[in-house]
Every structure is written in C-alpha cells, then in structure tokens.
Protein backbone atom coordinates (compact mmCIF):
# COMPACT_ATOMS: atom_id res chain seq x y z
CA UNK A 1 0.00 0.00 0.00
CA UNK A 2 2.70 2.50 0.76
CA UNK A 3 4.77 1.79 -2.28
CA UNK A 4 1.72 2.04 -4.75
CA UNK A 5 1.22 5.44 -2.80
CA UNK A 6 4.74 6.63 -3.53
CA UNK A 7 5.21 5.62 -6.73
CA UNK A 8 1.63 7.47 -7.61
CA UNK A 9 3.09 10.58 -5.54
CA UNK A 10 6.52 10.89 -7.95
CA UNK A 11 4.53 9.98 -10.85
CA UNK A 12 2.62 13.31 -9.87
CA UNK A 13 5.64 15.63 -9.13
CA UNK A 14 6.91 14.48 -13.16
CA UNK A 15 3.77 15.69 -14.27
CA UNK A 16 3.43 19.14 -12.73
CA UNK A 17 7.41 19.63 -14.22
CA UNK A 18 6.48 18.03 -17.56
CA UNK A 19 3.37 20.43 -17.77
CA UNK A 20 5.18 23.66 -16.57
CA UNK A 21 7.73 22.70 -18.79
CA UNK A 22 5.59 22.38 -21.65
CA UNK A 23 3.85 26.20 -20.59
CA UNK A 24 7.46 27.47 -20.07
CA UNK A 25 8.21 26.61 -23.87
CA UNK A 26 5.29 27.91 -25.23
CA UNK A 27 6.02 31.17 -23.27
CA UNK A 28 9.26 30.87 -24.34
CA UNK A 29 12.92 31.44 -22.48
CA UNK A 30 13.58 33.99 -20.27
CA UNK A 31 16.20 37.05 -21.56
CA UNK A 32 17.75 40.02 -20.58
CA UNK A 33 17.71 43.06 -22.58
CA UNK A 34 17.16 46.47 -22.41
CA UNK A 35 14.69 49.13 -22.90
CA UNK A 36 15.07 52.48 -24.88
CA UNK A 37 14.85 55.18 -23.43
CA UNK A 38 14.18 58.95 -24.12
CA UNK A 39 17.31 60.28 -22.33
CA UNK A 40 20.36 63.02 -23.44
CA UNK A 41 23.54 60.84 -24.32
CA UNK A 42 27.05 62.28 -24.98
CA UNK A 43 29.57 61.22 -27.57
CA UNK A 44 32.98 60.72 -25.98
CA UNK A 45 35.95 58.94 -26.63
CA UNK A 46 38.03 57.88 -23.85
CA UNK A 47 42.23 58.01 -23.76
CA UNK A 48 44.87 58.09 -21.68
CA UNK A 49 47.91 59.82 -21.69
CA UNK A 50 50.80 61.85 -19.76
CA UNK A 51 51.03 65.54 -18.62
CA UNK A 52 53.76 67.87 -20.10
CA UNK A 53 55.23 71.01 -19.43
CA UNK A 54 55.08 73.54 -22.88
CA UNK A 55 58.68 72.49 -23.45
CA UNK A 56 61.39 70.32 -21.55
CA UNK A 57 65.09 70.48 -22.00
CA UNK A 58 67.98 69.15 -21.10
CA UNK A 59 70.90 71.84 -20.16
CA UNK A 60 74.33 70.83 -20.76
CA UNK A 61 77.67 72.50 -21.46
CA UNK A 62 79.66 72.39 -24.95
CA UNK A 63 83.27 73.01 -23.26
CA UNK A 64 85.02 70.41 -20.67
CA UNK A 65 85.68 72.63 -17.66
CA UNK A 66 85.44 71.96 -14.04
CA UNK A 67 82.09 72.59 -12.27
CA UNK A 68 82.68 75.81 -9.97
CA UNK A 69 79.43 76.47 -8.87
CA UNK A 70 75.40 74.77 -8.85
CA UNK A 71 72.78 77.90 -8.31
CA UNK A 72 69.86 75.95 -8.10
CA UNK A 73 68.20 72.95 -7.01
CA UNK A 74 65.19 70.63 -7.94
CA UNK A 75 61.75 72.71 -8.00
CA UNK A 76 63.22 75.81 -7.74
CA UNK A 77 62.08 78.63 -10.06
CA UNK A 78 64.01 80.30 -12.84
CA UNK A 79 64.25 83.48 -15.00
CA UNK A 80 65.00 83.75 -18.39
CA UNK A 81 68.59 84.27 -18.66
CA UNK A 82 69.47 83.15 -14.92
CA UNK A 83 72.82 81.87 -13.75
CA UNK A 84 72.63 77.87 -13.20
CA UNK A 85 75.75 76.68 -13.10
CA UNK A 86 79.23 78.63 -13.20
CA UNK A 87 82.50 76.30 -14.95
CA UNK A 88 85.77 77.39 -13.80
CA UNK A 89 86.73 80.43 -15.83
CA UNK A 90 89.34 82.14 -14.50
CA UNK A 91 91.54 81.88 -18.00
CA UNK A 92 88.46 82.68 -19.98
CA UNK A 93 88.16 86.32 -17.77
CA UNK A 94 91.92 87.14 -18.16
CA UNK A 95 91.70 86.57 -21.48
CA UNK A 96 88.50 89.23 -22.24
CA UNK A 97 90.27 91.61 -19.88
CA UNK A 98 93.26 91.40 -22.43
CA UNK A 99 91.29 91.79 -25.26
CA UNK A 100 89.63 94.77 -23.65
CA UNK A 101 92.76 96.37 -22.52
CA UNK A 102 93.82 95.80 -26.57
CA UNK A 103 90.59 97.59 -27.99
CA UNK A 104 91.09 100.87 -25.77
CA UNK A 105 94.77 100.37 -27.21
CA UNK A 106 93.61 100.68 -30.51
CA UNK A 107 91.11 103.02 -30.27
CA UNK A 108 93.27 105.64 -28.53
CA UNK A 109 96.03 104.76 -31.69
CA UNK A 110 92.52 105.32 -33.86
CA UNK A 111 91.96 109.23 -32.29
CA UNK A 112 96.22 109.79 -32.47
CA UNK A 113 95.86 109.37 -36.38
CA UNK A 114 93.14 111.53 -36.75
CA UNK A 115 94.34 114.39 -34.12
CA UNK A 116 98.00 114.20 -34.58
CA UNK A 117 98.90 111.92 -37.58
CA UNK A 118 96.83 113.78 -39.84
CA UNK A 119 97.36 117.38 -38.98
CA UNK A 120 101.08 116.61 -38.92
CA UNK A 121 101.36 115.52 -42.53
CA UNK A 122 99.11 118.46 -43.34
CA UNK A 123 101.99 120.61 -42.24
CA UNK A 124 104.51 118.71 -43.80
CA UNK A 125 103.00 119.02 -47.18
CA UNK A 126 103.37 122.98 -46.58
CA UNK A 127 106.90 122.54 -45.41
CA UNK A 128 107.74 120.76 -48.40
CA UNK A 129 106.06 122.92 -50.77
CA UNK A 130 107.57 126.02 -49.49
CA UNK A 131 111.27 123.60 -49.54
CA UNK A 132 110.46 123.15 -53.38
CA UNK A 133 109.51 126.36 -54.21
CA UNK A 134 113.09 127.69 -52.82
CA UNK A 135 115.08 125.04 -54.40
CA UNK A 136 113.31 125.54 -57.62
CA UNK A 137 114.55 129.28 -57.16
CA UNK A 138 118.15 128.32 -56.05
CA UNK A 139 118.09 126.55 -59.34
CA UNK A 140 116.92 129.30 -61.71
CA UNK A 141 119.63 131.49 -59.81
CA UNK A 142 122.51 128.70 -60.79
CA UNK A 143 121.27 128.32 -64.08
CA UNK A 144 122.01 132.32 -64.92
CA UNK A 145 124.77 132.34 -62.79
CA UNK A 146 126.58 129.68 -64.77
CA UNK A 147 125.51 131.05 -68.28
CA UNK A 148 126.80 134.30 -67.32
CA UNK A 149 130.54 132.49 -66.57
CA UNK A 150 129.72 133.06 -62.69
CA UNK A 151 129.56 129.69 -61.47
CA UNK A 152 130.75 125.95 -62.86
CA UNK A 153 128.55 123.70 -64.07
CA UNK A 154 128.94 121.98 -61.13
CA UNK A 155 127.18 124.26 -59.27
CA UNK A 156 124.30 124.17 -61.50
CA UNK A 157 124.51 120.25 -60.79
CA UNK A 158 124.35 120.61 -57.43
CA UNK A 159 121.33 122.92 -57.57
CA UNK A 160 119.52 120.27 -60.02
CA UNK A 161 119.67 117.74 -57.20
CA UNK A 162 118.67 119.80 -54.75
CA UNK A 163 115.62 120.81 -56.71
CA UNK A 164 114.81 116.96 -57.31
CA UNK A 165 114.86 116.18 -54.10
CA UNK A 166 112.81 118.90 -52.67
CA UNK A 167 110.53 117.77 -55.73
CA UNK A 168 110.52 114.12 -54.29
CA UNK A 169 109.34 115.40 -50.56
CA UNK A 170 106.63 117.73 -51.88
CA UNK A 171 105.41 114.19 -53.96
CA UNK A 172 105.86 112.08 -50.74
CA UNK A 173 104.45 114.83 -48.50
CA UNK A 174 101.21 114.81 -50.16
CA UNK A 175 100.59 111.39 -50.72
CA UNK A 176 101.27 110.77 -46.90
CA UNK A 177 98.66 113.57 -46.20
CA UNK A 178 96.01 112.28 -48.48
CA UNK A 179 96.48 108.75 -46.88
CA UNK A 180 95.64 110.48 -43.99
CA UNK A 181 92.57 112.30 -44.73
CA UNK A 182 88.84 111.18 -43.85
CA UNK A 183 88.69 108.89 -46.63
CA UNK A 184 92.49 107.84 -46.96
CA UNK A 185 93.96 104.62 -46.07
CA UNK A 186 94.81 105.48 -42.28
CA UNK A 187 91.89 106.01 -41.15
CA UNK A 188 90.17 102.73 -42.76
CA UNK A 189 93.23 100.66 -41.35
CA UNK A 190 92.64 102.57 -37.92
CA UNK A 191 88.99 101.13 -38.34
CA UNK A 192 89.67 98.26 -39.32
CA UNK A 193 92.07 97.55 -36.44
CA UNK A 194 89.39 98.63 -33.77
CA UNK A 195 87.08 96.38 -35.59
CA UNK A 196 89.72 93.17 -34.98
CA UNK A 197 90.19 94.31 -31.69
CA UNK A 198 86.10 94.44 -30.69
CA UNK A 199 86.16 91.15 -32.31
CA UNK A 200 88.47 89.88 -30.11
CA UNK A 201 86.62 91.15 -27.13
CA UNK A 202 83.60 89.32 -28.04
CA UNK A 203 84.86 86.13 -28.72
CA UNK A 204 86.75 86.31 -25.43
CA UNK A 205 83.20 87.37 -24.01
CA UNK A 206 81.60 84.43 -25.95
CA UNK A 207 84.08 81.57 -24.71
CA UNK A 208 83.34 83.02 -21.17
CA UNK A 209 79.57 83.02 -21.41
CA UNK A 210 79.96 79.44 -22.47
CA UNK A 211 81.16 78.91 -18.75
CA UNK A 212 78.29 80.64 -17.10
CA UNK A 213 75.43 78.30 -18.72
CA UNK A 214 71.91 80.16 -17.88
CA UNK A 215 68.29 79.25 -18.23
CA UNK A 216 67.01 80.02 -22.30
CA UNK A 217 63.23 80.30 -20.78
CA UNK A 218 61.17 81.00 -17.61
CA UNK A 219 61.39 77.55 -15.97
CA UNK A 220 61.13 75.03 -13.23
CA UNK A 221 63.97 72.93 -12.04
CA UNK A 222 63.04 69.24 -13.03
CA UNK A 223 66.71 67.16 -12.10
CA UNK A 224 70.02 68.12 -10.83
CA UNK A 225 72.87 65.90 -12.17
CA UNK A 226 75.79 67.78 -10.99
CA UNK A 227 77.61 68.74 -8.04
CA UNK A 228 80.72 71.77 -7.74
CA UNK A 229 83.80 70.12 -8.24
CA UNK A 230 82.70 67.36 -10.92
CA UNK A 231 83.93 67.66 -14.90
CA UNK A 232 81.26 69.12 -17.55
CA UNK A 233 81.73 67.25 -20.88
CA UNK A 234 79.95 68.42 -24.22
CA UNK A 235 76.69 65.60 -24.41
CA UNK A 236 76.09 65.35 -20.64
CA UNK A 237 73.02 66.64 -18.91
CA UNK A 238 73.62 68.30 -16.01
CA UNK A 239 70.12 69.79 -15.61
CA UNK A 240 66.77 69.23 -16.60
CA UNK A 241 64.11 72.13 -17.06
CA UNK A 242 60.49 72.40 -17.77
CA UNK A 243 59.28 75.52 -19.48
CA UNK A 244 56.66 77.56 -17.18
CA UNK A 245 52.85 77.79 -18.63
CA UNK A 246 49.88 75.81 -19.02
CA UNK A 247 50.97 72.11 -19.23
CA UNK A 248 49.54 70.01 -22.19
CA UNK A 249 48.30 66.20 -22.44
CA UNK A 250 50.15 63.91 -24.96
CA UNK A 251 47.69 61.37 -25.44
CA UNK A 252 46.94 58.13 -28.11
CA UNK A 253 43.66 57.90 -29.42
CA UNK A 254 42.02 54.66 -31.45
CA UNK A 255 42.36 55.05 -35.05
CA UNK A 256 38.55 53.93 -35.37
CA UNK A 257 38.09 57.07 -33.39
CA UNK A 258 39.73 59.16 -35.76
CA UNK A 259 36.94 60.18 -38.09
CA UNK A 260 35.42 62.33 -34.40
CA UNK A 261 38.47 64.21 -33.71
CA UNK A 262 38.63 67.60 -34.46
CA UNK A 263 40.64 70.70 -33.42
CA UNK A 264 39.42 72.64 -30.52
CA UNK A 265 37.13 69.40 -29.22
CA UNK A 266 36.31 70.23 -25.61
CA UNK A 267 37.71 67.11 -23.21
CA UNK A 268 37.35 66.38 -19.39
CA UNK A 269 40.95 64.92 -17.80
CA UNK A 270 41.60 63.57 -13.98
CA UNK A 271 44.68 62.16 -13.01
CA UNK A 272 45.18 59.27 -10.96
CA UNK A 273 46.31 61.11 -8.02
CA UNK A 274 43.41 63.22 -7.61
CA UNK A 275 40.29 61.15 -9.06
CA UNK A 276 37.80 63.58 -7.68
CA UNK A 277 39.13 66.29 -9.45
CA UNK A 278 38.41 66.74 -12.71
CA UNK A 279 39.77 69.62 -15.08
CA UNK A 280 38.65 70.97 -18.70
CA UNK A 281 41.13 70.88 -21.54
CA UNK A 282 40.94 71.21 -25.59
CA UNK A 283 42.13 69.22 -28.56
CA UNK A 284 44.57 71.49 -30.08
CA UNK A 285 46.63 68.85 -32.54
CA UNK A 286 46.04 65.47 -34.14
CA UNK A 287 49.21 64.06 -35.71
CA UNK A 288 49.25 63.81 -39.49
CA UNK A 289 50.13 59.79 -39.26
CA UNK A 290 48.71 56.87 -37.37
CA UNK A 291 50.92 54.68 -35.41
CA UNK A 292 50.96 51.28 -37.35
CA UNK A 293 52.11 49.16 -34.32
CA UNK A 294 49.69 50.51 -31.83
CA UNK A 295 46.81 51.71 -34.46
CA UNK A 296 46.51 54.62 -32.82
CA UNK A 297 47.10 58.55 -33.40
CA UNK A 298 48.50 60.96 -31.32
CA UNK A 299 46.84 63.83 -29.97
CA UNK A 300 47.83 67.00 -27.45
CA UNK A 301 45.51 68.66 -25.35
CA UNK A 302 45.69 72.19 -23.61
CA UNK A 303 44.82 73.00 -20.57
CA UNK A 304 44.09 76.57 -20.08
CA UNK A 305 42.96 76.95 -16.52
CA UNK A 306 45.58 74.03 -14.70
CA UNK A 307 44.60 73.23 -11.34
CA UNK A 308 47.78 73.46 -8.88
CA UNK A 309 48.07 70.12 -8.29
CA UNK A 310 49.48 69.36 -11.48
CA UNK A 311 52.53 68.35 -12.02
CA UNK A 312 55.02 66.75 -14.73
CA UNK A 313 54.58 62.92 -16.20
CA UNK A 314 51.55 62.79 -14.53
CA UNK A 315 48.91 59.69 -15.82
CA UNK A 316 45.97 61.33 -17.13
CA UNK A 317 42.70 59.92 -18.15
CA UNK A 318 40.86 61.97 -20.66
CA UNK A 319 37.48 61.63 -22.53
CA UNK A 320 36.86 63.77 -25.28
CA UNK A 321 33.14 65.00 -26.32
CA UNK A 322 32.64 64.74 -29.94
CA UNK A 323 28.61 65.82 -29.33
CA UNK A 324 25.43 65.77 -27.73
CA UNK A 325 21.67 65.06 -27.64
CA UNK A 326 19.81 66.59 -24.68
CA UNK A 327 16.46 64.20 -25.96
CA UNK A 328 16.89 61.37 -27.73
CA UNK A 329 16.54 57.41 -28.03
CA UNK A 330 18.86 55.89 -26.44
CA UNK A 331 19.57 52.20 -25.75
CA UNK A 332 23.00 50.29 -24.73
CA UNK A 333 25.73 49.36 -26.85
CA UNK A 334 25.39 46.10 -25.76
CA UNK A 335 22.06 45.78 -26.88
CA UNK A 336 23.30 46.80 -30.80
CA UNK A 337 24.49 44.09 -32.95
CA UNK A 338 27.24 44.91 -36.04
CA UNK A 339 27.30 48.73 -35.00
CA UNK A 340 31.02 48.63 -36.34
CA UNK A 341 29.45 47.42 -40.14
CA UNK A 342 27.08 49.02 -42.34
CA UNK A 343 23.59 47.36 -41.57
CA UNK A 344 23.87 47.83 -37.39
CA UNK A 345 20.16 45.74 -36.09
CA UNK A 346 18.76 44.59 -33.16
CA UNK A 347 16.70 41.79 -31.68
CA UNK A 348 13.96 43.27 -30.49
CA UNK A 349 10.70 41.50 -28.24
CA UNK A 350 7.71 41.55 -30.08
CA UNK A 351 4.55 39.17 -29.30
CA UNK A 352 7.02 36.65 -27.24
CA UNK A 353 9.19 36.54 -30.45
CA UNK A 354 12.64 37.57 -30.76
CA UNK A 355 12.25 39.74 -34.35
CA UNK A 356 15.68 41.09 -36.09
CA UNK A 357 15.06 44.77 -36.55
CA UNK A 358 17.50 47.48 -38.65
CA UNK A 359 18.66 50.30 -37.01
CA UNK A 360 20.07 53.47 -37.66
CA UNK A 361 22.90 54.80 -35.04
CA UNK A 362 24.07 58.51 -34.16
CA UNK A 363 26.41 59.36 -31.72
CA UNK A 364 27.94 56.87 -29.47
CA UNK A 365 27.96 57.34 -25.90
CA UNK A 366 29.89 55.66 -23.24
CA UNK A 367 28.17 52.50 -23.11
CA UNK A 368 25.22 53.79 -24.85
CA UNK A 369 23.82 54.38 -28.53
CA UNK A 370 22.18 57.00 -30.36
CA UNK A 371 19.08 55.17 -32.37
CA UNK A 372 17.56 57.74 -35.13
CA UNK A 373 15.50 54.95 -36.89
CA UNK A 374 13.98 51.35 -36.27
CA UNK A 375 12.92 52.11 -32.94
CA UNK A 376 10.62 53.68 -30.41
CA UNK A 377 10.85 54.63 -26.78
CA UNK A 378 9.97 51.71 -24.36
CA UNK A 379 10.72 49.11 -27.31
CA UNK A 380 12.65 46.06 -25.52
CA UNK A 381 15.51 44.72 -27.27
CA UNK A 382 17.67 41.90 -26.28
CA UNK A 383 21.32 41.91 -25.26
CA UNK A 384 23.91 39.99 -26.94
CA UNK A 385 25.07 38.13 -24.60
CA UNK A 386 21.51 36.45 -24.42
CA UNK A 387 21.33 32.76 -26.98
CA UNK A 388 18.33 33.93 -28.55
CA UNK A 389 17.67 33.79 -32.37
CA UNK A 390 15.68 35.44 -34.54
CA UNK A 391 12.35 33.91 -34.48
CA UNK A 392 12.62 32.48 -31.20
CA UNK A 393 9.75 32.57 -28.39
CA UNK A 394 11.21 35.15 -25.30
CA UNK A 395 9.66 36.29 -22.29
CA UNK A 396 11.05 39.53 -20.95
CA UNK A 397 13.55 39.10 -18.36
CA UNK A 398 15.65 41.60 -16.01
CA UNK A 399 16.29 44.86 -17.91
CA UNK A 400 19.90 46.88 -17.96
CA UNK A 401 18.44 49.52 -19.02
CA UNK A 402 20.28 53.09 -20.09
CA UNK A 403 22.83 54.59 -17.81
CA UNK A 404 21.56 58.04 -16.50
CA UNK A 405 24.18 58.64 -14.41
CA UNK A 406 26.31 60.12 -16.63
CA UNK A 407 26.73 64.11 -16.15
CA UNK A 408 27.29 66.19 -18.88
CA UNK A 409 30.40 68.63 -18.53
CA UNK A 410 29.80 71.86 -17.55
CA UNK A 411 32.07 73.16 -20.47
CA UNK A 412 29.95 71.68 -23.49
CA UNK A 413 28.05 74.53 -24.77
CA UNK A 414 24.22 73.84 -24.95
C-alpha cells in the first residue's frame, strides 16, 4: 500500500514539471535586454595619456671645464637668462680683460691718427712745398749764374739735385697727407684695427659666457645631475628644465576614433592622483600619421585653466566630447548588434518573439547608442550576450536599461 502510494506521488511531481515545462516553452525562455529610453547621451571617446610642461630640455655644457658652482636645485624657479651653473673660468676672464685692454689700445692709436697723424702731414706738405719752391729758385739762380761764366757747371749740378729732391718730398708729402685724410687709407686701417680688436673682445666674451650656462626660458627645475667640483663634458646633462605655462596632455587615441576628432574638441581629464578632481582641456593637434604598431594617433591637449596640483609625467585619463543630444533614443551598446558594419540591427521582443530589426545609429555614448531609426521609446531589445535567435519565443527578463548617471560637462556649450 505504501509503495503504490509513492510511486503514484513521484509519478505526480513528473507531471506538474512536464506540464510547466511544456507552458514554459510555449512562453518561451527567459532574456535580458534592455529598454530604450528617451534620455540626453554624450559622444565621448576615452584616452589616456601623460602631462607635459610647454617644453622640456635638457641643459648641458659644450666646453670640458670643471664645475665651480650649482645655483639651483630641484623645483626651484628660474628666470629667463638666470645663472645655473658657473664652470671654472678664471683663463676665460683674463683673457677678455686682455682683449679689452687691446681695444682701448687701438682706439686711442685710432683718435692719435686723426688728431696728430693727420694734422702733422698736413703741415709737412706745406713745409715741403715752401722747400720746393726755394730750391726751384736756387736753381733758376745757378742756371744764370753759370751762363753768365759766374759759377761751374757743377754748381748748376748741385742745384739740379737739390731741386729733385725737394721735388721728391713735396710728392711724398702729399701722398702721406692724403692717406691720412677722412677717406684715406689710415683712417680705414685705424677702423679696421678697432674692428679686430672688438672682435676679439667678443669672442673672449663668448668663450666666457659658455662657462656661465643660464636658463634660455622661464622655468622650473626638473633634475640636478651635478655637483661643484665634478667635470662638464659636451653631451652630458647636467640639468633638466620644464618651461613655465599651461601644461599640455600627450595622449593616443584609437584610429577607429579618428573620423570624431577635431581641433578645438572640448575634453574632461583627472589624473590618478586626484580622481575627484576633474579639469577641462581642448584638442589642439592630431598628428598627421597613425601609429601602425599601436593603431593609434596621437593627440595634445591644452589646458588653459591648470589646477595646482598638477605636475610633470603625470597619468591622465581623458574623454573627449565629440557631441550631444539633450532628448533622444537611447539604448545600450550592448544591446546593438554589427554597430562597427554598415547594416547595425537589433533583436527586439515583439509578441514573445525575438524579431531582427534594422537600425540606424548617431552618436555613441559611453556604453550607450544614439538610435535615429527602427525604434521607439519603451521598445525592448535583447542583449547579446543572451542565446536567442531570430524567431525564437522570449519572455522579458531583467532589464539593464540606459545609464543616467552620466553628467554632462559643464564646459559643453548647450
């Protein structure tokens, strides 16, 4: 009796599973999907990259010289122009005081030829002339003299030579004052001599600059490699400076993404360090080639209002807003099957049947979709993680619906 009541008990139990089994199919399986919503949705693309200073450079020396003196020290703050680091130079300043002491050497031989070299042969010209003029008449007066039987023609000889020499002074008398005037030759070799000279004195000043090595730019200090005492050698860094201003991102963006990008792109960054606060910044380049390796293409960012916390080599995470909808249908990406290809569709739940529905997308969201056609708002469609086919019976399951959490950036202009 109590083994025809047990076996009449389990014989029960298979029926009520065979017969909600047999409901359960003709509902069909349970799936998860999502519905769409009328919500705004953002299109962003998401990167990461480093923080930069404008410009960073590496200051070195181009002469081997012993390190006399360090100025400044990591984080410190520097001028334009600024003493850093001072090389021994004690034969580079003895040699520009020589040079110096040489120009005023030939400058005061420069003012000698035109206040006393130059008047000088000015008078010797007259004191020539007025030597010619009396040896031409001490001539004239031996030539009668000897005609008349007076003299010997040796005297009139004698008075010939004398008259060809003072002839010969008055010549080199005026040449010697002519090379002397403005636009002679003594005063362009005079020039020319205080022009070697002040040549001199700036190469001397040169090769000791080169031992006083200064900042080019406004900077910060990044790295100090040097100590006094040690040897600076052309090629070796001995500091490391970041040009003051706004810093800049240097990030790497998807090359799928490219076709979104475009100069002056409003972006929201955050850095590791400080997750809660976030910072504006602006596309302001997109390089002209895309990394084959990586498949991606570099972009920079400004940031024209830096927060203080900022600093150098920083990790930044930035997402870039390519556009907005403040009311539109939205439904999750994951929810949109082939959105990469031409023909993006859905499966969508209608009458307990799974139905294959084409879509049109617009802007792409972080985990969300723009849909502009094929759908309406409260329409359930499946997710593709589910098994379902096309044609399939499906009963609604749990819903992932559209994230709303998402704030829109206070820069995007509305």
């Amino acid at each position: 009796m109590k083994v025809h009541f047990k076996w009449a008990a389990g014989a029960a139990l298979v029926a009520i599973v065979l017969a909600v089994a047999v409901v359960n199919s003709r509902r069909g399986a349970l799936v998860q999907g999502a519905t769409v919503a009328q919500t705004g949705i953002v299109q962003s693309i998401a990167a990461t990259g480093r923080l930069n200073a404008p410009a960073r450079m590496d200051v070195g020396a181009d002469v081997t010289a012993t390190v006399l003196e360090v100025r400044v020290r990591e984080g410190d703050r520097v001028k334009a122009g600024q003493i850093l680091v001072r090389l021994q130079d004690a034969e580079a300043r003895a040699a520009l005081a020589q040079a110096r002491a040489a120009l005023v050497e030939t400058r005061q031989r420069a003012v000698q030829q035109a206040t006393v070299s130059a008047p000088v042969a000015s008078q010797a010209v007259v004191q020539a002339q007025t030597a010619f003029q009396s040896a031409e008449r001490e001539h004239q007066r031996a030539q009668d003299l000897v005609a008349q039987g007076f003299f010997s023609q040796q005297k009139l000889d004698d008075a010939r030579r004398a008259l060809d020499t003072a002839r010969s002074a008055l010549e080199s008398a005026r040449v010697q004052a002519q090379a002397n005037q403005t636009q002679g030759v003594e005063p362009a070799l005079a020039a020319s001599r205080v022009a070697q000279a002040q040549g001199a004195v700036d190469a001397a000043a040169a090769r000791l600059d080169r031992l006083q090595i200064t900042s080019p730019v406004d900077a910060v200090v990044l790295a100090r490699s040097v100590e006094p005492g040690s040897m600076a050698q052309p090629g070796r860094v001995l500091l490391s400076l970041a040009a003051q201003g706004n810093p800049r991102i240097d990030a790497a963006v998807d090359e799928k993404h490219l076709s979104m990008l475009s100069l002056g792109m409003a972006a929201r960054a955050v850095v590791d360090a400080f997750p809660g606060q976030p910072f504006d910044a602006k596309l302001s380049y997109i390089a002209p080639v895309v990394d084959p390796q990586r498949g991606s293409v570099d972009v920079r960012l400004d940031v024209p209002s830096p927060p203080a916390f900022l600093k150098p080599d920083m990790t930044v995470s930035v997402e870039l807003i390519g556009g907005r909808r403040d009311s539109t249908l939205v439904l999750p990406s994951a929810a949109v099957r082939d959105a990469d290809r031409g023909a993006p569709w859905v499966l969508l739940l209608q009458d307990g049947r799974a139905v294959r529905t084409a879509v049109k997308l617009g802007l792409n969201g972080v985990g969300s979709v723009e849909i502009t056609e094929g759908l309406k708002a409260g329409d359930f469609a499946i997710l593709q993680t589910e098994k379902a086919l096309a044609g399939d019976r499906v009963r609604r399951g749990p819903d992932a619906g559209v994230d709303k959490g998402f704030e829109v950036p206070s820069f995007i202009s509305r």
